[in-house]
Protein backbone atom coordinates (compact mmCIF):
# COMPACT_ATOMS: atom_id res chain seq x y z
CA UNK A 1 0.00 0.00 0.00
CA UNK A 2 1.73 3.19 -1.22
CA UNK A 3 2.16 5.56 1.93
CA UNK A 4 3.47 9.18 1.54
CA UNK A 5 4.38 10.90 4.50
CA UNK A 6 3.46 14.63 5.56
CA UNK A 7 5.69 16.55 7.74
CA UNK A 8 5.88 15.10 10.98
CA UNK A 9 4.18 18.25 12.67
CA UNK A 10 1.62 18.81 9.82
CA UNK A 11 -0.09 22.34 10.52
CA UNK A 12 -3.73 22.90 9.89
CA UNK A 13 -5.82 25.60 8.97
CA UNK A 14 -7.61 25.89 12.50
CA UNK A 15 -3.77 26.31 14.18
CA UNK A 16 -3.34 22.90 15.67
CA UNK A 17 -0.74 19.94 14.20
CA UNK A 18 -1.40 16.46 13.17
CA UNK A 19 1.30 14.56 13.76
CA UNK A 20 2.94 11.28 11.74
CA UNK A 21 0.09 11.92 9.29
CA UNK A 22 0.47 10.24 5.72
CA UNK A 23 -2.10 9.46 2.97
CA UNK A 24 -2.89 6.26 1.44
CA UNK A 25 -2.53 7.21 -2.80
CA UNK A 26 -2.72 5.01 -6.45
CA UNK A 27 -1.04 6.28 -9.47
CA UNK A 28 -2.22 4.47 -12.50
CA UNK A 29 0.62 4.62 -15.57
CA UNK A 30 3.92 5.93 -15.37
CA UNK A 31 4.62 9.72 -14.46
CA UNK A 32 5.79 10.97 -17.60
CA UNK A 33 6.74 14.02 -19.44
CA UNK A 34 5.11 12.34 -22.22
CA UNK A 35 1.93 11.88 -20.60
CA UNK A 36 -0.68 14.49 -19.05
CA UNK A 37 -1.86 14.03 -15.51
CA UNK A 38 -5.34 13.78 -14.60
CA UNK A 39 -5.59 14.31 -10.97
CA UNK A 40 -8.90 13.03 -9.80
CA UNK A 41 -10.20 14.37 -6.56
CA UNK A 42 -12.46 11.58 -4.40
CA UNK A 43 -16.02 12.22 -3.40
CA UNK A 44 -17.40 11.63 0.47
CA UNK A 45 -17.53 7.99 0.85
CA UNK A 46 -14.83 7.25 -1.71
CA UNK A 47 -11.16 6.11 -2.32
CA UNK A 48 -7.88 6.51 -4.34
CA UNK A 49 -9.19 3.69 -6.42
CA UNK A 50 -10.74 5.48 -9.20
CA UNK A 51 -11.36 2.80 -11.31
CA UNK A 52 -13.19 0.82 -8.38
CA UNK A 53 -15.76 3.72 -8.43
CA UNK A 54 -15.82 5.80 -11.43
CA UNK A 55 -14.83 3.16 -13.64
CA UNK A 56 -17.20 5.18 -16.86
CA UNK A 57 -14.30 7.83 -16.75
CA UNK A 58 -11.51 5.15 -18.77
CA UNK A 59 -11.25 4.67 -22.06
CA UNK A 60 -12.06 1.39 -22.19
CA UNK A 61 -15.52 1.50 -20.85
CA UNK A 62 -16.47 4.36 -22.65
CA UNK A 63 -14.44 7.88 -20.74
CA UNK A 64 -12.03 10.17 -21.65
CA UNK A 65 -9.01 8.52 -19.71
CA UNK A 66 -6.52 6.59 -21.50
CA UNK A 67 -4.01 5.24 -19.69
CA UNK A 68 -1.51 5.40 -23.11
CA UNK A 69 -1.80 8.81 -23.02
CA UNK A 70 -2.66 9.89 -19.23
CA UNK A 71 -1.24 9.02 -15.72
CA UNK A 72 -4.11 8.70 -12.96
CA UNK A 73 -3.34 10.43 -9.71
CA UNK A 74 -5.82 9.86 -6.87
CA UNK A 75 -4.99 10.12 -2.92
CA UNK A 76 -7.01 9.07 -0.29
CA UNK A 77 -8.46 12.74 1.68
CA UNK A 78 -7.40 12.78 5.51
CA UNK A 79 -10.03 12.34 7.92
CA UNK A 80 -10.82 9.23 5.52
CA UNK A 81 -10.81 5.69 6.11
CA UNK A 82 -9.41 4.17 3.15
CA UNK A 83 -5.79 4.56 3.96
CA UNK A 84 -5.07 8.01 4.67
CA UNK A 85 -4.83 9.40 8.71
CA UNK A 86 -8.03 9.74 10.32
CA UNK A 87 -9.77 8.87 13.30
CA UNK A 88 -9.52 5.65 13.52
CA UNK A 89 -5.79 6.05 12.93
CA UNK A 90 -3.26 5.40 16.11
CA UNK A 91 -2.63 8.57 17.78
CA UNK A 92 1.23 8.92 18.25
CA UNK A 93 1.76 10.36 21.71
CA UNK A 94 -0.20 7.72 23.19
CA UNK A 95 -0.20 4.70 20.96
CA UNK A 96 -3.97 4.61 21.23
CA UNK A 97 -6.67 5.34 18.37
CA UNK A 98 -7.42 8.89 17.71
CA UNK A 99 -11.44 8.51 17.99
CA UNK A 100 -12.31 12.10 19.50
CA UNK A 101 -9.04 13.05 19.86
CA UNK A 102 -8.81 13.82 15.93
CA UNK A 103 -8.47 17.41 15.08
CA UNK A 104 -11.54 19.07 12.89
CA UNK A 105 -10.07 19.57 8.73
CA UNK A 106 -11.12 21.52 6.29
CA UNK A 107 -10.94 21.20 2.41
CA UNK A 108 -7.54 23.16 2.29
CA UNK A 109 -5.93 20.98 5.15
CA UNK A 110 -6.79 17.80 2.31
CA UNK A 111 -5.94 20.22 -0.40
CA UNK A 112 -2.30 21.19 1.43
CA UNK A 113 -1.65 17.63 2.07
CA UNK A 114 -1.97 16.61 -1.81
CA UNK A 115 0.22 19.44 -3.05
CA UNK A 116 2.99 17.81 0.08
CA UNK A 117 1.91 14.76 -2.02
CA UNK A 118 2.32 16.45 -5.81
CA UNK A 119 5.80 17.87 -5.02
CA UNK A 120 7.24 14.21 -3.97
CA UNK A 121 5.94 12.74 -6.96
CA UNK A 122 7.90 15.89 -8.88
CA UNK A 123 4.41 16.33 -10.92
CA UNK A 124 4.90 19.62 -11.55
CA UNK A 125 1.79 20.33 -13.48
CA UNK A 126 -1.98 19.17 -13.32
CA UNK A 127 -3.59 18.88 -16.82
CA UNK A 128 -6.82 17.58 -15.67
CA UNK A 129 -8.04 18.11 -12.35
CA UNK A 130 -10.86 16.52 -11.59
CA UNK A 131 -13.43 16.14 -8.40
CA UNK A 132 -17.35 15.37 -7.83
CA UNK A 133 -19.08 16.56 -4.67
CA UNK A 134 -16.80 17.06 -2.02
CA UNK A 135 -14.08 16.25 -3.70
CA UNK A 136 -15.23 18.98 -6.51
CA UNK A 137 -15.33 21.54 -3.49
CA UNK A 138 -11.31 20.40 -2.84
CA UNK A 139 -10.31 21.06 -6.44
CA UNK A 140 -11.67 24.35 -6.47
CA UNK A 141 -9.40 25.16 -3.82
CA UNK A 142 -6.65 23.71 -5.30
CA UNK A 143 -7.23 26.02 -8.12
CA UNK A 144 -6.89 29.10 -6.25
CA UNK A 145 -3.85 28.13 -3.98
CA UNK A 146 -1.91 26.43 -7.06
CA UNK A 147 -3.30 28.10 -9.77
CA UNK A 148 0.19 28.19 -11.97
CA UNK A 149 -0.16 24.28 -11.53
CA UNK A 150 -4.06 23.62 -12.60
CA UNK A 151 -4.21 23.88 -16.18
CA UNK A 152 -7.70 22.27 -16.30
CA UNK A 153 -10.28 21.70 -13.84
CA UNK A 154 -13.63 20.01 -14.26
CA UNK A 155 -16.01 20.33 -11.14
CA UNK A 156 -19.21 18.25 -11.27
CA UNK A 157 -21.86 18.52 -8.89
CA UNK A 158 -20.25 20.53 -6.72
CA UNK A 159 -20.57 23.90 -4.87
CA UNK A 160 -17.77 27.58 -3.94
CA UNK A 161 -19.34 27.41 -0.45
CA UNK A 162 -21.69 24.90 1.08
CA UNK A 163 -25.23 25.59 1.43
CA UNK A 164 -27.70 26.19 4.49
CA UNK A 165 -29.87 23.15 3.08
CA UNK A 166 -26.22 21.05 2.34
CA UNK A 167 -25.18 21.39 5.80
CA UNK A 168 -29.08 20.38 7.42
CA UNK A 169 -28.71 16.91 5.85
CA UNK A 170 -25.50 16.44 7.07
CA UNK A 171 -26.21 17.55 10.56
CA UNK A 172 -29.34 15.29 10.71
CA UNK A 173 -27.04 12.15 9.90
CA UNK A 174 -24.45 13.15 12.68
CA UNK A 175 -27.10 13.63 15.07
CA UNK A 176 -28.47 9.99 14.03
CA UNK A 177 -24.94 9.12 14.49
CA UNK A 178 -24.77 9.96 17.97
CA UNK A 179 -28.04 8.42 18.72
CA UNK A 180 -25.98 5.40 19.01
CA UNK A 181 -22.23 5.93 19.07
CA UNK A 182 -21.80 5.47 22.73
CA UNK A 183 -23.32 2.13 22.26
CA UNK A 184 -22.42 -1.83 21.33
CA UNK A 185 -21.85 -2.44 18.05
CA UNK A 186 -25.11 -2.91 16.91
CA UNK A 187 -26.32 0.09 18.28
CA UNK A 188 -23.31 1.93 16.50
CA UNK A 189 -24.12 0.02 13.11
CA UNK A 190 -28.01 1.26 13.55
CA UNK A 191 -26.80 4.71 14.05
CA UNK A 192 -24.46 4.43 11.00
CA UNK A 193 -27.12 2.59 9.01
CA UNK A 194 -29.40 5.48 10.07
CA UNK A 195 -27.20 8.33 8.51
CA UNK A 196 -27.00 6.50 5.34
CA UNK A 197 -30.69 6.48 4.90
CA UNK A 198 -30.90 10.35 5.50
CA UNK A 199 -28.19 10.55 3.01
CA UNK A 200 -30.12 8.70 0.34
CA UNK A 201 -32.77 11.04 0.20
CA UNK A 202 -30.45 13.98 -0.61
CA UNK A 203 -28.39 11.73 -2.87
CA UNK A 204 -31.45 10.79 -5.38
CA UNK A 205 -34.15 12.80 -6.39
CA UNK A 206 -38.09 13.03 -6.47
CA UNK A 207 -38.29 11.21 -9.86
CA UNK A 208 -36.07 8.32 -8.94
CA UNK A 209 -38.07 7.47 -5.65
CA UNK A 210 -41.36 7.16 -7.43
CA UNK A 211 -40.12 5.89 -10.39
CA UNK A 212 -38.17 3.19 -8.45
CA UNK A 213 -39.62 2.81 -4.85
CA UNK A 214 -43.11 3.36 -5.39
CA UNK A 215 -45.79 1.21 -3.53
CA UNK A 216 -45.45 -1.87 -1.34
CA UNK A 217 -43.54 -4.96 -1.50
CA UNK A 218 -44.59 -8.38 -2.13
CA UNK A 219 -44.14 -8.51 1.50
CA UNK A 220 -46.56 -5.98 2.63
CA UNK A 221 -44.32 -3.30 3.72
CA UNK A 222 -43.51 0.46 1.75
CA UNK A 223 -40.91 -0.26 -1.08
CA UNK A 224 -38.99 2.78 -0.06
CA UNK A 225 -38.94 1.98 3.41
CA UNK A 226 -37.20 -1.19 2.48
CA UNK A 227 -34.73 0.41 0.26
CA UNK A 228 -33.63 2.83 2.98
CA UNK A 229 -32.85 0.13 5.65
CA UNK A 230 -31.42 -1.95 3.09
CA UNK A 231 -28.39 1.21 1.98
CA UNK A 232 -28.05 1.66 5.50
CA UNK A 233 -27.01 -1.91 6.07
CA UNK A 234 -24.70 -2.14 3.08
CA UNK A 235 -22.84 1.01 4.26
CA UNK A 236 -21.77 -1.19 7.13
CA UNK A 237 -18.57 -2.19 7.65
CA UNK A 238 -17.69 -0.39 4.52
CA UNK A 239 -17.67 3.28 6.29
CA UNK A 240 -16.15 4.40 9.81
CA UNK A 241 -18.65 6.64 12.42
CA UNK A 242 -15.80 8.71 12.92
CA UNK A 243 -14.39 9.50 9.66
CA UNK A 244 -18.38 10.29 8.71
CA UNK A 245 -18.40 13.02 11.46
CA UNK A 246 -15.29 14.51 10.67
CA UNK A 247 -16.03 14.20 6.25
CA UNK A 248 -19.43 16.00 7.16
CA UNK A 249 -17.82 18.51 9.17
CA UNK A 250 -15.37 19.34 6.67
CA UNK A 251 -18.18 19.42 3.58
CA UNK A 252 -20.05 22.18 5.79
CA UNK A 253 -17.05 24.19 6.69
CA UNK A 254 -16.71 24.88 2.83
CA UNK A 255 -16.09 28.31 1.69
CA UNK A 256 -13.74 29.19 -0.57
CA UNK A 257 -14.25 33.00 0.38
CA UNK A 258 -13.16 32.42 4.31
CA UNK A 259 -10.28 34.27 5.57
CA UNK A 260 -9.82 35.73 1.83
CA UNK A 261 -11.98 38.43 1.42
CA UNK A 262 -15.32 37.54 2.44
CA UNK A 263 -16.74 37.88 -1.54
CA UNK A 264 -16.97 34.73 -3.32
CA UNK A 265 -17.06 36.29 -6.75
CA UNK A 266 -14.02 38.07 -6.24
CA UNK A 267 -12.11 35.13 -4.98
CA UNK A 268 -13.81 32.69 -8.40
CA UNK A 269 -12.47 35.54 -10.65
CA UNK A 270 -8.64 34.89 -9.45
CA UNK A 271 -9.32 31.06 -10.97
CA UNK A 272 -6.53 30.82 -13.80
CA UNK A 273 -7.37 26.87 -14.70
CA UNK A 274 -9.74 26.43 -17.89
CA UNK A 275 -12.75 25.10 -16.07
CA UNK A 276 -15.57 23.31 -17.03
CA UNK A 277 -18.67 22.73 -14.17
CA UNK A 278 -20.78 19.98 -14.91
CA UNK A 279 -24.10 19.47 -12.73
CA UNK A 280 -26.94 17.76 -12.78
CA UNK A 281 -31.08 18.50 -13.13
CA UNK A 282 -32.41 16.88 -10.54
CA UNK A 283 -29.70 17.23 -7.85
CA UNK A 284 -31.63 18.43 -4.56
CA UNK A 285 -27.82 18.94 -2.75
CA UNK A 286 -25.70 20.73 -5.07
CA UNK A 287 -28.63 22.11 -7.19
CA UNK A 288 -27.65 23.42 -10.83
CA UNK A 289 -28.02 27.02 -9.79
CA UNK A 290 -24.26 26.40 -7.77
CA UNK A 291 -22.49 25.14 -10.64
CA UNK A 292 -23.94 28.44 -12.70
CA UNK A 293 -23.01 30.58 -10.31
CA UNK A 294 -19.37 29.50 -10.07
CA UNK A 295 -19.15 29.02 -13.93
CA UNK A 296 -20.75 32.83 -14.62
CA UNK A 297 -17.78 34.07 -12.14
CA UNK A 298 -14.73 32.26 -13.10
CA UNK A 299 -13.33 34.10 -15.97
CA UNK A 300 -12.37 31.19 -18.22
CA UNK A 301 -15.72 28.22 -17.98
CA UNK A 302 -18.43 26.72 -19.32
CA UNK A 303 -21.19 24.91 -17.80
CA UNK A 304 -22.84 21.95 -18.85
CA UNK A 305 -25.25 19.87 -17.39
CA UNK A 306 -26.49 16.40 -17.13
CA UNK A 307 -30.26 15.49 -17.44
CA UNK A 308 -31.17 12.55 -15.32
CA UNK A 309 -33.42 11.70 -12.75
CA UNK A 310 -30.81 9.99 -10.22
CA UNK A 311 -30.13 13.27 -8.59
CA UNK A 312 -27.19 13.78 -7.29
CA UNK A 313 -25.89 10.50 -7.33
CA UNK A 314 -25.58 10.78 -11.62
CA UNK A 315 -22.06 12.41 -11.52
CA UNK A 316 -21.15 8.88 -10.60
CA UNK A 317 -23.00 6.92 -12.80
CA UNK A 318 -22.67 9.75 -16.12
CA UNK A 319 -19.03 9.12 -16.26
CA UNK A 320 -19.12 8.85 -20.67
CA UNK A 321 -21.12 11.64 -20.21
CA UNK A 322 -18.61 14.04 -18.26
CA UNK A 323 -16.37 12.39 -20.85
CA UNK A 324 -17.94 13.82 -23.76
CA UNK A 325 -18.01 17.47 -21.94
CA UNK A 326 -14.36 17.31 -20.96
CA UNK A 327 -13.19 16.52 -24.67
CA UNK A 328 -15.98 19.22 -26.65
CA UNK A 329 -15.02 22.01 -23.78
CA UNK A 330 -11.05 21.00 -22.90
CA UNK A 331 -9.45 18.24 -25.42
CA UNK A 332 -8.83 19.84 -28.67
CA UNK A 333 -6.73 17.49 -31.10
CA UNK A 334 -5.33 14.78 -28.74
CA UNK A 335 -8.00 12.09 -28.94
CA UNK A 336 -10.51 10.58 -30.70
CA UNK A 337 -14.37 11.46 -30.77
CA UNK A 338 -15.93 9.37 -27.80
């Protein structure tokens, strides 16, 4: 498992350190001069295997990623569980697990440890930058801290500061959270289960429910209520309580305008990258009017947007999709018509 240590005292944005951090990262191809870098940025729940997840982006099924002519960059975000430090990590002046002890993060802590992560890997240049949800929120940022290094940044379903309604859903799935995280194990996996039902209804839209989830099983009981309990029990063992907290903190704390100068246009209009934002018509968490908004102010983007009725969930499944709008808006000669 590749491992690349951070400074041993790694500063955050919020003043305190985390110490003997490192993050868990894949690199798909060689790092080449002769090859461009896509650099994708994970979403919540996700990992630095892309291919595992967002396997519609590659060439072969269908995306705009070939791995003869691109290298594949992903790390897994601190504060995850797929790798990286977090809170279930050990905690180094005690030997013990973090839990609690874990400091809070923000998108430019993540965002800070990837460029500690770019630099070792002497990439000295991002030609595709790419991120979905919260990871779309990190590669905005990256794009104004690094923005000699972004050449081209694609942000799908994703938001320059997160919204009232945003935060709500996520603060009704930590407070199911800690309905049972001072329990056993089953009350912890309830809780968790719990979340991940709340989740679901900001994940998928109106459409998709009645379309999909209508009515009453053969069983007697609501479709819909079945399909909730049945996403909360997958998402166990597959997702940590405490990386969930601290994820969901870090989504709401988003704002690319804090401690800059308090005017989110301004700080969009410093964007240098080529951007494209991609979102999606029947997303009910990072509704269409954010991705406008950010591609009206940054002075070199286009928006497109994907019609489907799996809300917001589609920038995962639309991969050919985002495909086609990365090569008409950002590929010129290179490659082939998808």
């Amino acid at each position: 498992m590749p491992q690349h240590k951070l400074p041993y005292h790694f500063q955050l944005e919020n003043g305190q350190t985390l110490q003997a951090a490192s993050l868990y990262y894949e690199v798909l191809g060689e790092i080449s001069e002769n090859k461009e870098v896509v650099w994708v940025c994970h979403a919540f729940t996700g990992s630095a295997t892309v291919k595992d997840w967002w396997a519609s982006l590659f060439f072969e099924n269908g995306g705009f990623i070939d791995l003869e002519k691109h290298t594949v960059i992903c790390a897994n975000m601190l504060g995850s569980c797929y790798g990286s430090t977090g809170p279930d990590s050990i905690y180094p002046e005690n030997g013990a697990i973090y839990r609690e002890k874990f400091p809070e993060l923000n998108n430019r802590d993540v965002v800070k440890a990837f460029i500690d992560l770019r630099k070792a890997l002497n990439v000295s240049k991002i030609d595709y930058l790419i991120g979905g949800s919260l990871g779309g929120q990190q590669a905005l940022e990256w794009s104004i801290i690094e923005p000699e290094v972004i050449l081209n940044q694609i942000l799908v379903a994703s938001n320059a500061k997160h919204s009232s309604w945003g935060i709500a859903f996520n603060e009704l799935q930590r407070q199911a959270i800690e309905l049972g995280e001072n329990g056993n194990k089953e009350e912890k996996q309830k809780a968790l289960s719990l979340a991940r039902s709340i989740a679901m209804l900001s994940y998928r839209s109106y459409e998709d429910f009645e379309n999909n989830q209508f009515g009453k099983s053969e069983h007697g009981d609501w479709k819909v209520a079945s399909y909730l309990k049945y996403q909360g029990e997958k998402f166990n063992g597959r997702f940590s309580i405490n990386s969930y907290k601290i994820l969901s903190k870090m989504m709401d704390a988003h704002n690319i305008a804090e401690s800059r100068t308090d005017n989110l246009k301004e700080v969009l209009g410093s964007i240098k990258a080529k951007t494209l934002c991609i979102g999606i018509d029947s997303d009910n968490l990072f509704p269409i009017e954010e991705q406008i908004f950010m591609s009206e102010n940054i002075p070199n983007a286009n928006l497109e947007e994907i019609e489907s009725l799996k809300g917001h969930d589609a920038f995962l499944i639309e991969g050919n999709l985002i495909s086609h709008f990365i090569k008409k808006h950002l590929i010129n000669t290179l490659y082939e018509e998808i």
